[in-house]
PDB file of N, CA and C in Angstrom:
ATOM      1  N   UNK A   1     -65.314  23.860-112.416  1.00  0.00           N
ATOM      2  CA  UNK A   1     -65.142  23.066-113.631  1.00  0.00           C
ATOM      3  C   UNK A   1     -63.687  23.136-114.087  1.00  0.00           C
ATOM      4  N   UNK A   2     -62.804  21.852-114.191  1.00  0.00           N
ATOM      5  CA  UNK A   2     -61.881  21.870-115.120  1.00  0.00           C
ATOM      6  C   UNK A   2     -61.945  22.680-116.495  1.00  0.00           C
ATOM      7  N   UNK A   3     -60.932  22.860-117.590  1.00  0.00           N
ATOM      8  CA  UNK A   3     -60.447  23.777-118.386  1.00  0.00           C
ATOM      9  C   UNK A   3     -61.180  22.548-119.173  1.00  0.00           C
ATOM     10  N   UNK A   4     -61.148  21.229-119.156  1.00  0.00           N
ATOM     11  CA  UNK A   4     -61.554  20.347-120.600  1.00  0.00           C
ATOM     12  C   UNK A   4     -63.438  20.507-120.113  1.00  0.00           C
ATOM     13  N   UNK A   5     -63.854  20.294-118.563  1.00  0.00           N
ATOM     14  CA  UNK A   5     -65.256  20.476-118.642  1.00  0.00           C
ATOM     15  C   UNK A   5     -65.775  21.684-119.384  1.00  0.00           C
ATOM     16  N   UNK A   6     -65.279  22.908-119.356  1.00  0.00           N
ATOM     17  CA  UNK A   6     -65.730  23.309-119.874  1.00  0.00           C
ATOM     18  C   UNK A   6     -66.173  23.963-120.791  1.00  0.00           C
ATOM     19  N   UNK A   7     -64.976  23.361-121.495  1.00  0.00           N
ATOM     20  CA  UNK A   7     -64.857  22.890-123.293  1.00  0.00           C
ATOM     21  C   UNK A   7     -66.145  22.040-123.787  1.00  0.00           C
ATOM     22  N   UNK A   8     -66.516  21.291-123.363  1.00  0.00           N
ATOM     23  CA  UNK A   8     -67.418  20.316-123.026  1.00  0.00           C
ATOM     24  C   UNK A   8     -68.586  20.336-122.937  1.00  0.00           C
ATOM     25  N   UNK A   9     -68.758  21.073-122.116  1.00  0.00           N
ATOM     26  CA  UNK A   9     -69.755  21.931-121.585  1.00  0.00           C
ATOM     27  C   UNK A   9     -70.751  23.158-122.996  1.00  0.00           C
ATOM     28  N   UNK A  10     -69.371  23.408-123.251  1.00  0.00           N
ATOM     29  CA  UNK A  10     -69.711  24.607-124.495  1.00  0.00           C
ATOM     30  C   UNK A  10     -70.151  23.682-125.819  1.00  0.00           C
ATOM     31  N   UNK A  11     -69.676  23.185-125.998  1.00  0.00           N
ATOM     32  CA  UNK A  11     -70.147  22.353-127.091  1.00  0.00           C
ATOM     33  C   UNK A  11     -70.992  21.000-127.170  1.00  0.00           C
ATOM     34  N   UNK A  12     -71.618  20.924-125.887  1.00  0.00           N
ATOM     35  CA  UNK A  12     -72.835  20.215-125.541  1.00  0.00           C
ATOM     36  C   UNK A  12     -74.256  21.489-125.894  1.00  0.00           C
ATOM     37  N   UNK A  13     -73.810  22.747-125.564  1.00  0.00           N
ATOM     38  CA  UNK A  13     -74.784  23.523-125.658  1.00  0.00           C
ATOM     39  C   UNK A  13     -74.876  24.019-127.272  1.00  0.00           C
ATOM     40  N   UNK A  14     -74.002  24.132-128.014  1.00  0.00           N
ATOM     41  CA  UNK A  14     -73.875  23.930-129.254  1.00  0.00           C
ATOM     42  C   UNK A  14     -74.863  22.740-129.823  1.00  0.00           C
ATOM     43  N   UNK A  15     -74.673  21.518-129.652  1.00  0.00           N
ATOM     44  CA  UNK A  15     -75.887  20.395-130.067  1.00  0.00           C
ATOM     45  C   UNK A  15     -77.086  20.738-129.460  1.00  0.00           C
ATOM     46  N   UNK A  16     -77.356  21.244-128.901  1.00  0.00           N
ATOM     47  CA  UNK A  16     -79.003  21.634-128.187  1.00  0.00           C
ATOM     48  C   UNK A  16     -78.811  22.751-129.137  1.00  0.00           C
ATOM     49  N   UNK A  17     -78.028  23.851-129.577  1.00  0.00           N
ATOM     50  CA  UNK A  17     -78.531  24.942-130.228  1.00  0.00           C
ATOM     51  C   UNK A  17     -78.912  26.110-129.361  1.00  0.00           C
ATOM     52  N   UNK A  18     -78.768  26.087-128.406  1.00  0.00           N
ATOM     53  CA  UNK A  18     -78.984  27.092-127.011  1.00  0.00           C
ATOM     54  C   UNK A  18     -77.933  28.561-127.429  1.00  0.00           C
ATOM     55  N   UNK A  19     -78.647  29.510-127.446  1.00  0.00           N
ATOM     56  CA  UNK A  19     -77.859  30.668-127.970  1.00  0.00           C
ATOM     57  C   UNK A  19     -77.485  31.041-126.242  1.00  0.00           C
ATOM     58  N   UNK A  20     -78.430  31.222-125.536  1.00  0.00           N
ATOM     59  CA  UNK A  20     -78.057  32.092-123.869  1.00  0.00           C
ATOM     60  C   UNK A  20     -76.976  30.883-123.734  1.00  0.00           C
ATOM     61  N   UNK A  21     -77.391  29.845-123.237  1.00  0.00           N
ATOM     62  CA  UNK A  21     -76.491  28.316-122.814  1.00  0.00           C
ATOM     63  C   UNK A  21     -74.938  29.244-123.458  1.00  0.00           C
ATOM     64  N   UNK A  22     -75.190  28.674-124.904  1.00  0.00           N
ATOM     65  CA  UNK A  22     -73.374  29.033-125.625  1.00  0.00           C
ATOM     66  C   UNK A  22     -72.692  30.235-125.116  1.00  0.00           C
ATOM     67  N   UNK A  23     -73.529  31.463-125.120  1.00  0.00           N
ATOM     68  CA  UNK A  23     -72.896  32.666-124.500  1.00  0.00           C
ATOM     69  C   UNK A  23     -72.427  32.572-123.055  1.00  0.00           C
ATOM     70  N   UNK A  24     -73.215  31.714-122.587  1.00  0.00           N
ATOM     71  CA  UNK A  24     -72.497  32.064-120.680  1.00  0.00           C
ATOM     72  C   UNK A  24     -71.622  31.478-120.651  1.00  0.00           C
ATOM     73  N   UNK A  25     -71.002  30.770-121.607  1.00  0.00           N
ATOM     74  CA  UNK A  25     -69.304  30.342-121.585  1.00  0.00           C
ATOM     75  C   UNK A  25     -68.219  30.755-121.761  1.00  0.00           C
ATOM     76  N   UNK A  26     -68.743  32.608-122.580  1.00  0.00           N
ATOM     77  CA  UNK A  26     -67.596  33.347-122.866  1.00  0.00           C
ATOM     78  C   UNK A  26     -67.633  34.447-122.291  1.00  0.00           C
ATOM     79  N   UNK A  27     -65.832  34.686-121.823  1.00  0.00           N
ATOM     80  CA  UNK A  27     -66.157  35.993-121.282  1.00  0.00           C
ATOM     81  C   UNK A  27     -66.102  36.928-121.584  1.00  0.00           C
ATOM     82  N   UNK A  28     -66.692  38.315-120.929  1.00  0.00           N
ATOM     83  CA  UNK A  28     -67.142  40.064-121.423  1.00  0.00           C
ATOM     84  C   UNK A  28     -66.333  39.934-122.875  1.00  0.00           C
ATOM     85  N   UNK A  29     -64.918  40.162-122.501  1.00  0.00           N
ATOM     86  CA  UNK A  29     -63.938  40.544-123.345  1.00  0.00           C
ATOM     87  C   UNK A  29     -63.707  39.414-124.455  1.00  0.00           C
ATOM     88  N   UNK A  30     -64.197  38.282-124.664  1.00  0.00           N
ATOM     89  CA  UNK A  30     -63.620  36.678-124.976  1.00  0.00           C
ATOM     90  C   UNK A  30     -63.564  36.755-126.678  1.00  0.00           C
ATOM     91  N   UNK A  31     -62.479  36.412-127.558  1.00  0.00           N
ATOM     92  CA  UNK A  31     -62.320  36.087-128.849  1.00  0.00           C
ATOM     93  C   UNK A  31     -63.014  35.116-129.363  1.00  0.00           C
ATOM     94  N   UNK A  32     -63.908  35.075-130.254  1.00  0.00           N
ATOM     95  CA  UNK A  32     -64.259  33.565-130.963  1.00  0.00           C
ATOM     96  C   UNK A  32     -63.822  33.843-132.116  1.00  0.00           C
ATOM     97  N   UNK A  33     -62.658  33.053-132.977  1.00  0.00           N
ATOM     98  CA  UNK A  33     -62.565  33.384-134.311  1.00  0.00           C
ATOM     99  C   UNK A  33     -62.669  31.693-134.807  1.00  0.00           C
ATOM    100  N   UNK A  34     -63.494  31.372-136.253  1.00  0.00           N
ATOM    101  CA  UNK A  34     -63.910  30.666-137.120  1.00  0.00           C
ATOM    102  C   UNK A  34     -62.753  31.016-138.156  1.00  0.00           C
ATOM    103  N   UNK A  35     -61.436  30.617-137.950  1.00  0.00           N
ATOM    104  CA  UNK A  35     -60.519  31.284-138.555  1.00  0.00           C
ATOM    105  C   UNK A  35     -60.587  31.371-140.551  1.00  0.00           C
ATOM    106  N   UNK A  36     -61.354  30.786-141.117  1.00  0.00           N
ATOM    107  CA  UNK A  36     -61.387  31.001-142.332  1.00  0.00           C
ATOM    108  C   UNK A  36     -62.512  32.242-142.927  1.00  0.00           C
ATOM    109  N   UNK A  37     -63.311  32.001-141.525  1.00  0.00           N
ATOM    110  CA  UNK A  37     -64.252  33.092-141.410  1.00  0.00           C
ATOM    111  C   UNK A  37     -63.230  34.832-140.961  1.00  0.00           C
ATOM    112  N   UNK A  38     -63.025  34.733-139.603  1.00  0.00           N
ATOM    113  CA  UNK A  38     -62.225  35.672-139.115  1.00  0.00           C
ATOM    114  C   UNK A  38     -62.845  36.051-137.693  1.00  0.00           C
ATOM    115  N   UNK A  39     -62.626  36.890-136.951  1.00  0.00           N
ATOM    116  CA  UNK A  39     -62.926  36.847-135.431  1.00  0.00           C
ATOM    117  C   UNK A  39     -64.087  37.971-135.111  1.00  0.00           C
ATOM    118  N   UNK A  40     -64.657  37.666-133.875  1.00  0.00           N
ATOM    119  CA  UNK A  40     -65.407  38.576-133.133  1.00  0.00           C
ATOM    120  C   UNK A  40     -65.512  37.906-131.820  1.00  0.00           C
ATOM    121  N   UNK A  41     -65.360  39.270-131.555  1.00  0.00           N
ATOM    122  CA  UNK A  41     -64.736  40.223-130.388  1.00  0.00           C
ATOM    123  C   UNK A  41     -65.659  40.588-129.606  1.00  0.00           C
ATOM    124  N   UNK A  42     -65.862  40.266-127.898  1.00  0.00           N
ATOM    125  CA  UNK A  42     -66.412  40.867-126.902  1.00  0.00           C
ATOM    126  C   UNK A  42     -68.446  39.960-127.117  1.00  0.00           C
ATOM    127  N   UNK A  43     -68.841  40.207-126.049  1.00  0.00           N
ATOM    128  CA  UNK A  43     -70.048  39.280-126.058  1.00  0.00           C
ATOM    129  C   UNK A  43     -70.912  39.724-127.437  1.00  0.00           C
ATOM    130  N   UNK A  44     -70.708  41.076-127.378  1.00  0.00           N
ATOM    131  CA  UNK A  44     -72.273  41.515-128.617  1.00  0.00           C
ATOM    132  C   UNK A  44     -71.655  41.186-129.995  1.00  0.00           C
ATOM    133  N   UNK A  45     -70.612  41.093-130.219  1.00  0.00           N
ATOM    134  CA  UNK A  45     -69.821  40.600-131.540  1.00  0.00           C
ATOM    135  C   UNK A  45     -70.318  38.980-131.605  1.00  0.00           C
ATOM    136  N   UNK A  46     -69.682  38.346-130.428  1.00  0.00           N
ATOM    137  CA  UNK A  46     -69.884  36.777-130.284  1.00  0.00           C
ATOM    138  C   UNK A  46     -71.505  36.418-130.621  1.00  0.00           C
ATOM    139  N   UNK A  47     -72.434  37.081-129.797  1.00  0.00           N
ATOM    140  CA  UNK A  47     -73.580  36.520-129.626  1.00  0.00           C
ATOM    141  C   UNK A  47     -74.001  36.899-131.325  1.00  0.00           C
ATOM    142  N   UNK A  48     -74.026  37.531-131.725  1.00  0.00           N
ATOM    143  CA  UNK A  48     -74.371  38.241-133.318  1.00  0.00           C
ATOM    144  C   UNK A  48     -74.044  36.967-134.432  1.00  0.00           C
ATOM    145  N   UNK A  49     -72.327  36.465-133.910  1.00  0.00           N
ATOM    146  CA  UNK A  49     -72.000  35.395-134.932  1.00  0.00           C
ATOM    147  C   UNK A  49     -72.910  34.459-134.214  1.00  0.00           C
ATOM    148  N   UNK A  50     -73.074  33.390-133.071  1.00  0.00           N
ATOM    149  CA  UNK A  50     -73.824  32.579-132.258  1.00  0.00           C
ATOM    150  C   UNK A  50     -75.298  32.576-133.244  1.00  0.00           C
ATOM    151  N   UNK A  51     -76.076  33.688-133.131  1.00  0.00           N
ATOM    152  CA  UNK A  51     -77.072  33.827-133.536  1.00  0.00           C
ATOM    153  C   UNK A  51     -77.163  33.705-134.976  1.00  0.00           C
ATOM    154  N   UNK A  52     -76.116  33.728-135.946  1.00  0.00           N
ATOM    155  CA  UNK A  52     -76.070  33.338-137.028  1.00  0.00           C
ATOM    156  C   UNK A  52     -75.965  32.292-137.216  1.00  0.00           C
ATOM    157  N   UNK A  53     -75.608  31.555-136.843  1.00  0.00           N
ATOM    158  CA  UNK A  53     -75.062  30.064-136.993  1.00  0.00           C
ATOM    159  C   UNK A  53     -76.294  29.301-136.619  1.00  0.00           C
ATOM    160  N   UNK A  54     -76.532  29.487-135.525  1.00  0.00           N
ATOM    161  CA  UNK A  54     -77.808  28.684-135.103  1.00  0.00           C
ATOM    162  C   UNK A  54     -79.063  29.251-135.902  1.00  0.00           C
ATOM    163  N   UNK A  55     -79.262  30.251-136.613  1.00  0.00           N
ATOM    164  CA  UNK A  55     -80.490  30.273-136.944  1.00  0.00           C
ATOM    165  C   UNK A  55     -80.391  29.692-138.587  1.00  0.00           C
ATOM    166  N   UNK A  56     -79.037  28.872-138.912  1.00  0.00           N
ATOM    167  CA  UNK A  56     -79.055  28.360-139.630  1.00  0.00           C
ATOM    168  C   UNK A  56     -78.834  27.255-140.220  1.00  0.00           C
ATOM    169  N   UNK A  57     -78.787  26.885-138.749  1.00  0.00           N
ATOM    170  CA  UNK A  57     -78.542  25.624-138.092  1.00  0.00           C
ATOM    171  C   UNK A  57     -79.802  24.362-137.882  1.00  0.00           C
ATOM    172  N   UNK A  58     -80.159  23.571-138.259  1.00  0.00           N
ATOM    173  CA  UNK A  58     -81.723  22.528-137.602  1.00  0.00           C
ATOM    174  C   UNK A  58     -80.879  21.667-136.674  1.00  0.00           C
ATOM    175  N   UNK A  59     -79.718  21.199-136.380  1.00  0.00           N
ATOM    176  CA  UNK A  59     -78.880  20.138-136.321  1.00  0.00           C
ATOM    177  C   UNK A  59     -77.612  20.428-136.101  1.00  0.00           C
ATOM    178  N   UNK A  60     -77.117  19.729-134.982  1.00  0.00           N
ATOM    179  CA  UNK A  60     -75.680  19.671-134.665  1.00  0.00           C
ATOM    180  C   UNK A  60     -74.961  18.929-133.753  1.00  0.00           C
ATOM    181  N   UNK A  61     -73.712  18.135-133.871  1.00  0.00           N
ATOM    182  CA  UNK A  61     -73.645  17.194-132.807  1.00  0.00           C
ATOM    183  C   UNK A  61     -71.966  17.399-133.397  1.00  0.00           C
ATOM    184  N   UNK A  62     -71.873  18.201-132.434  1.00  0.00           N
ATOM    185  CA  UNK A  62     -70.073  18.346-132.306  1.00  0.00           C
ATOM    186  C   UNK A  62     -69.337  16.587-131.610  1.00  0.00           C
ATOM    187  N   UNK A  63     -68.682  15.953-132.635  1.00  0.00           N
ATOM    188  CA  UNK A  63     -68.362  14.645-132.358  1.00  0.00           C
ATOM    189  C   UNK A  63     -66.823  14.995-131.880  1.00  0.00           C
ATOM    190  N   UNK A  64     -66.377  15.037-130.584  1.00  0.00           N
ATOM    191  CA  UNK A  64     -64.915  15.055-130.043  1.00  0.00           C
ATOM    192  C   UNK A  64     -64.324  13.874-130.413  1.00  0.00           C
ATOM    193  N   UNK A  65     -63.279  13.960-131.044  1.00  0.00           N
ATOM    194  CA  UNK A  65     -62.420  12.504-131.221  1.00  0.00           C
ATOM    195  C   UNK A  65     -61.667  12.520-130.290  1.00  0.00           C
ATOM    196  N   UNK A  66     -60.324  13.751-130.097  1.00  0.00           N
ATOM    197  CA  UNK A  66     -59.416  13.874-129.593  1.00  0.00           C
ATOM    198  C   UNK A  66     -59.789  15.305-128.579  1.00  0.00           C
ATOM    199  N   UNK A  67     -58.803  15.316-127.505  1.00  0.00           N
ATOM    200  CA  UNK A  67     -58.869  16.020-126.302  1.00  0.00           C
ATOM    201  C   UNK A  67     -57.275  15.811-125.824  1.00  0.00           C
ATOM    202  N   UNK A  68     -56.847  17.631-126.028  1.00  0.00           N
ATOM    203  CA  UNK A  68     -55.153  17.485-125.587  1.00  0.00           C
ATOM    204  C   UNK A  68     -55.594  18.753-124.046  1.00  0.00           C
ATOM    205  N   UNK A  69     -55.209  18.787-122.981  1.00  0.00           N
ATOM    206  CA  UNK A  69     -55.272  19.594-122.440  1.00  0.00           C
ATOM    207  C   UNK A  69     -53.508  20.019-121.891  1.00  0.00           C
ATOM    208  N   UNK A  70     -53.563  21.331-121.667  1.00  0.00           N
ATOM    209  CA  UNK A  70     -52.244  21.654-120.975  1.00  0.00           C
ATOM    210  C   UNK A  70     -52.455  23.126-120.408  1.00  0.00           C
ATOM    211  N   UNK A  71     -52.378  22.860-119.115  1.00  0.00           N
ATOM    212  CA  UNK A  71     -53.349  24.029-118.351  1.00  0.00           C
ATOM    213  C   UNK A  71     -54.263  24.318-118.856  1.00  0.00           C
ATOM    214  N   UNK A  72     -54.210  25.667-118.674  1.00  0.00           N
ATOM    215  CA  UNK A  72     -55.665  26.269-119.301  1.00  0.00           C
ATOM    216  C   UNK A  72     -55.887  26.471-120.611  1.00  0.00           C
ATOM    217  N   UNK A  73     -55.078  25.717-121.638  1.00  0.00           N
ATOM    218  CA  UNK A  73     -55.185  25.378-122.445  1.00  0.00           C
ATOM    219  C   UNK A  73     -56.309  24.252-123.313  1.00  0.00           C
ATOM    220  N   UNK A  74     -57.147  23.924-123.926  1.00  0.00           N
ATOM    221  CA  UNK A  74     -57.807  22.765-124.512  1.00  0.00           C
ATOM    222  C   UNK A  74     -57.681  22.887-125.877  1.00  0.00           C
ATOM    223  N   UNK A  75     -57.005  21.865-126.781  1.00  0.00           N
ATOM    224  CA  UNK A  75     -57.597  21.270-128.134  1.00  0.00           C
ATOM    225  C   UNK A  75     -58.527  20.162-128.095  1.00  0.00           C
ATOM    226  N   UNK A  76     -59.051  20.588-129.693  1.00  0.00           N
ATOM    227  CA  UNK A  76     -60.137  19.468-129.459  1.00  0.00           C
ATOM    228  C   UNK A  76     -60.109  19.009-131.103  1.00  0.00           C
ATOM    229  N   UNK A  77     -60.069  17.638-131.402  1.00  0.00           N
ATOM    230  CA  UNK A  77     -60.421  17.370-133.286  1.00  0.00           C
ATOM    231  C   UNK A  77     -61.505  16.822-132.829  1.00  0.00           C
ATOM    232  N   UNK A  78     -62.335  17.375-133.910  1.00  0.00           N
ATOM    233  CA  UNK A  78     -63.697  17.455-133.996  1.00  0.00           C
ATOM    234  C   UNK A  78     -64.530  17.029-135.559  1.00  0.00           C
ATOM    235  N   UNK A  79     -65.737  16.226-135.480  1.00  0.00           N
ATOM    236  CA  UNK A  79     -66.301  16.294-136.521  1.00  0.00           C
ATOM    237  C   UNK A  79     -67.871  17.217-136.203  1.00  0.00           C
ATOM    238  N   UNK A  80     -67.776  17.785-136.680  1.00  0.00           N
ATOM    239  CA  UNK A  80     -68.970  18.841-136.489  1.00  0.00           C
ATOM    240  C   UNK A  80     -70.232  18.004-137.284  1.00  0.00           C
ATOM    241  N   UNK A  81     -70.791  17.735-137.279  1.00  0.00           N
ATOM    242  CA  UNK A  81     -72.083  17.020-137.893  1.00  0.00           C
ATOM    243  C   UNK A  81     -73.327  17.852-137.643  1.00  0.00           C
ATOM    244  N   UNK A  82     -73.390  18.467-138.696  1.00  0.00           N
ATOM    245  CA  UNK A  82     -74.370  19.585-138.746  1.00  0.00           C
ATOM    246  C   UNK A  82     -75.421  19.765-140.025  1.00  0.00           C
ATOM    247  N   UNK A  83     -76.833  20.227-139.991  1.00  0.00           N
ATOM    248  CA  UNK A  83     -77.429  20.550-141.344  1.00  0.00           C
ATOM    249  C   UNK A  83     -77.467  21.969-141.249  1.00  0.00           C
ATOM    250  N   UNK A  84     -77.110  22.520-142.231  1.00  0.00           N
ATOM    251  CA  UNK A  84     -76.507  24.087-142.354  1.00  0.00           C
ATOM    252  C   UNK A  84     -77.234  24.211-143.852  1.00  0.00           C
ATOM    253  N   UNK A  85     -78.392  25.281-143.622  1.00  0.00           N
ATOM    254  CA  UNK A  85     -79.079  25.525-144.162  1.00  0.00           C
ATOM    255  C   UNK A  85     -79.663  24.735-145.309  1.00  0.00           C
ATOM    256  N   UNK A  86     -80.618  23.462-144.787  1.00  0.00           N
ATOM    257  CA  UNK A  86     -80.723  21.962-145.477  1.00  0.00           C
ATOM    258  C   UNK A  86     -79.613  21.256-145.794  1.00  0.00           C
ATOM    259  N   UNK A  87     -78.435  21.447-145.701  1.00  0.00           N
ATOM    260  CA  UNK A  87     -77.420  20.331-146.224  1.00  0.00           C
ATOM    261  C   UNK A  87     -76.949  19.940-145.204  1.00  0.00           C
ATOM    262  N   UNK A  88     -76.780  18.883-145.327  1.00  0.00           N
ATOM    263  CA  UNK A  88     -75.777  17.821-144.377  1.00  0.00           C
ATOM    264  C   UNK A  88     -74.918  18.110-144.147  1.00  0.00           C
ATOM    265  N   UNK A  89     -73.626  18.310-143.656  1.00  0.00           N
ATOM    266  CA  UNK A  89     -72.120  18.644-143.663  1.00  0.00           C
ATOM    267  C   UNK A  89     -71.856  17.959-142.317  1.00  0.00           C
ATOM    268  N   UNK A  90     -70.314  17.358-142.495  1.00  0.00           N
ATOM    269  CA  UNK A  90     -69.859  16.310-141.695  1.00  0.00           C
ATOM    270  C   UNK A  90     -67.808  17.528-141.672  1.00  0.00           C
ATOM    271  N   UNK A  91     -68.209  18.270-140.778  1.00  0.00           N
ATOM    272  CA  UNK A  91     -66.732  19.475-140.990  1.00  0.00           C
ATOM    273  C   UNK A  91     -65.612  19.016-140.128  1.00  0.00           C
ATOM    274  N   UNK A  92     -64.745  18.342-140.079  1.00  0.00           N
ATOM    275  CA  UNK A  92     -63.802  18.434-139.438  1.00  0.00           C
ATOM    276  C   UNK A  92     -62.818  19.468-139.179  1.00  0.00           C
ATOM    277  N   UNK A  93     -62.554  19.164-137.569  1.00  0.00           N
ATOM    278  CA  UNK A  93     -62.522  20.489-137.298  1.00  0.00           C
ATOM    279  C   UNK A  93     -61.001  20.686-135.991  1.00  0.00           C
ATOM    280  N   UNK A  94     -60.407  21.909-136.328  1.00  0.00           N
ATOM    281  CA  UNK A  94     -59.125  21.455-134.785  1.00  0.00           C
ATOM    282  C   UNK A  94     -59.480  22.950-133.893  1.00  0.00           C
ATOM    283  N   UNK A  95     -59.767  22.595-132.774  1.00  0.00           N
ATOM    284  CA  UNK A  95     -60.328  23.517-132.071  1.00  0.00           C
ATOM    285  C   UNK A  95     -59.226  24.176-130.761  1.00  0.00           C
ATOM    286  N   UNK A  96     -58.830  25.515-130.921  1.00  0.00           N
ATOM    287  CA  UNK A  96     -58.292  25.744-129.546  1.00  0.00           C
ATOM    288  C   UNK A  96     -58.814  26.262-128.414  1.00  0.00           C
ATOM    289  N   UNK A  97     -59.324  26.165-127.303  1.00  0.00           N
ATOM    290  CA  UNK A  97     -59.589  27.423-126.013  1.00  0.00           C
ATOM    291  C   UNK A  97     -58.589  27.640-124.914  1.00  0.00           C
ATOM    292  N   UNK A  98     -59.181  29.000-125.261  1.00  0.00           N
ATOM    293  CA  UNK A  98     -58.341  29.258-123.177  1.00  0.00           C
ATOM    294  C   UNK A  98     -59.319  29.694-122.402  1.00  0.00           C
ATOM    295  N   UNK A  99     -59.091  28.932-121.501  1.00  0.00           N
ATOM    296  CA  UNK A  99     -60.064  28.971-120.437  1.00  0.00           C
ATOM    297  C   UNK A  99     -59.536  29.866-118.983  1.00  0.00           C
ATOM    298  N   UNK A 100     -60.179  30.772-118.711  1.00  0.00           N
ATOM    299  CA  UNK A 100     -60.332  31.079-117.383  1.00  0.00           C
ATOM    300  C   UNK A 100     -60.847  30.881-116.571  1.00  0.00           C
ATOM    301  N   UNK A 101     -60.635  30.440-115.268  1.00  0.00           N
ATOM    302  CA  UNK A 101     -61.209  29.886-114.359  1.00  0.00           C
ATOM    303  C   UNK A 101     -62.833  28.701-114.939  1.00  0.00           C
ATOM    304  N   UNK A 102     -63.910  29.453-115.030  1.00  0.00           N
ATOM    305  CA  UNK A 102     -65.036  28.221-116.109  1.00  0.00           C
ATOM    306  C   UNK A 102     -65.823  29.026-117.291  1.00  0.00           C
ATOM    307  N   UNK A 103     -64.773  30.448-117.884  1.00  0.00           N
ATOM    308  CA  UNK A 103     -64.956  30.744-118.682  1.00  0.00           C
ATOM    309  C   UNK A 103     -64.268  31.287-119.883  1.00  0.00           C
ATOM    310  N   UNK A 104     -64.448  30.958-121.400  1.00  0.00           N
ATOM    311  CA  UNK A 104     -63.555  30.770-122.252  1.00  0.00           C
ATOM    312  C   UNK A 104     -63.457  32.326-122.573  1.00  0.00           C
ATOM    313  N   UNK A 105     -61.929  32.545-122.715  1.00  0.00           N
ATOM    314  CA  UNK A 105     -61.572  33.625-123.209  1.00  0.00           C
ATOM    315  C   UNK A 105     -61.037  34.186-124.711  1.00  0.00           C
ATOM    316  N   UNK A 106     -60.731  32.714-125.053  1.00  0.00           N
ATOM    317  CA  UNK A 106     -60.632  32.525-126.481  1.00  0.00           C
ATOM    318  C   UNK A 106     -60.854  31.305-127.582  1.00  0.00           C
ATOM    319  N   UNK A 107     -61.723  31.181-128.649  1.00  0.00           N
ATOM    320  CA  UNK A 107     -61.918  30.153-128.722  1.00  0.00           C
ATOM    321  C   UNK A 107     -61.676  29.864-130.258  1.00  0.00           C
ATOM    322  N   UNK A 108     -60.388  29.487-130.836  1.00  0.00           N
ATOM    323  CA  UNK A 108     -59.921  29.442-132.238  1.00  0.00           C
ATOM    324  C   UNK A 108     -60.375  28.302-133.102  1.00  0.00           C
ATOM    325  N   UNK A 109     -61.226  27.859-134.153  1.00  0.00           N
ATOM    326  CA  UNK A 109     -61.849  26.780-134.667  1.00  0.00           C
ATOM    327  C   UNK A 109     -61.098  26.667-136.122  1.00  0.00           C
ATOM    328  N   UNK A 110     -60.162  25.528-136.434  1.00  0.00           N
ATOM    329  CA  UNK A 110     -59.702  25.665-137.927  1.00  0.00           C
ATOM    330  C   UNK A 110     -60.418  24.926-138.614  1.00  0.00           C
ATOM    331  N   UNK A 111     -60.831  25.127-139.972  1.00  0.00           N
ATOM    332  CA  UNK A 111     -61.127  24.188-140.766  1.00  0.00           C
ATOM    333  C   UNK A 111     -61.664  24.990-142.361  1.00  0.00           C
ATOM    334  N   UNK A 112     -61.718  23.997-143.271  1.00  0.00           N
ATOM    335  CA  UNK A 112     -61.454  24.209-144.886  1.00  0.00           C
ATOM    336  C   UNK A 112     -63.183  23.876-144.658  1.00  0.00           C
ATOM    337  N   UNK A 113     -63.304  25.449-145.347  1.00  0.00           N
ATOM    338  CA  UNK A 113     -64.605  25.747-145.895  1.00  0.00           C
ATOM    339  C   UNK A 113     -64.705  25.016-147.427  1.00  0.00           C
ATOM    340  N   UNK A 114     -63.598  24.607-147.794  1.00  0.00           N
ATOM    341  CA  UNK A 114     -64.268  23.544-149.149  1.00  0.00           C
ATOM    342  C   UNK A 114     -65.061  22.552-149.060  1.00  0.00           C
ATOM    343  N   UNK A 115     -65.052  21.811-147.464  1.00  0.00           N
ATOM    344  CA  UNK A 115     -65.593  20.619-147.087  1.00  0.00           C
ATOM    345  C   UNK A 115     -66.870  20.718-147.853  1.00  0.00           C
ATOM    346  N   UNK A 116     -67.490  19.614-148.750  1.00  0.00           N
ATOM    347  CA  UNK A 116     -68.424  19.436-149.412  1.00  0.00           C
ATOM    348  C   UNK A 116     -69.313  19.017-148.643  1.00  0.00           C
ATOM    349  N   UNK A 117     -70.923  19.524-148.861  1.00  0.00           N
ATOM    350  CA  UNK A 117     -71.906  18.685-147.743  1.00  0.00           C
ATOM    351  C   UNK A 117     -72.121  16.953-148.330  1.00  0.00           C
ATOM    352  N   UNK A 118     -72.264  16.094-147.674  1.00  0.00           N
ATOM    353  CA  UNK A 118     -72.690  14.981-148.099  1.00  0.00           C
ATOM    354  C   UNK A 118     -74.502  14.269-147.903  1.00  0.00           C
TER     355      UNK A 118
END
């Protein structure tokens, strides 16, 4: 898999809501930080936040607008379209990964937790 498949890839399994799916994309050691949130570290950190999200999650359809790649590099602007704990929310979002070989080693997500649900 290319560095953008499997960017792609990860956030297809995100709209299904698949907790195993989302995890086999990151590796042992791999960063996920929700930067307004803050980071975790290594699979049992990751899967802990994963499992939060989705169990509070009914709904989700990560909408890619934009796609910059440069090596193993991927950005992504994103509208996250999600119901998060009954509310609607429509989050825009600027996403970084690094990818190793077809698994992400770091995966930085910006965005303003003021976003109002609609």
């Amino acid at each position: 898999m290319t560095p953008e498949e499997v960017v792609r890839a990860e956030l297809a399994a995100w709209d299904r809501l698949e907790v195993d799916e989302i995890m086999s994309f990151f590796t042992p050691d791999a960063v996920w930080e929700n930067v307004p949130i803050g980071p975790a570290s290594g699979h049992d950190e990751i899967r802990q936040a994963v499992e939060g999200w989705v169990g509070q999650t009914t709904s989700m359809d990560m909408e890619i607008l934009n796609v910059a790649v440069a090596g193993h590099i991927v950005m992504t602007e994103r509208v996250d379209h999600l119901v998060l704990n009954g509310e609607t929310v429509h989050a825009r979002v600027m996403g970084t990964f690094e990818i190793d070989g077809d698994k992400i080693t770091a995966w930085r997500d910006y965005f303003d937790m003021g976003q109002s649900p609609s």
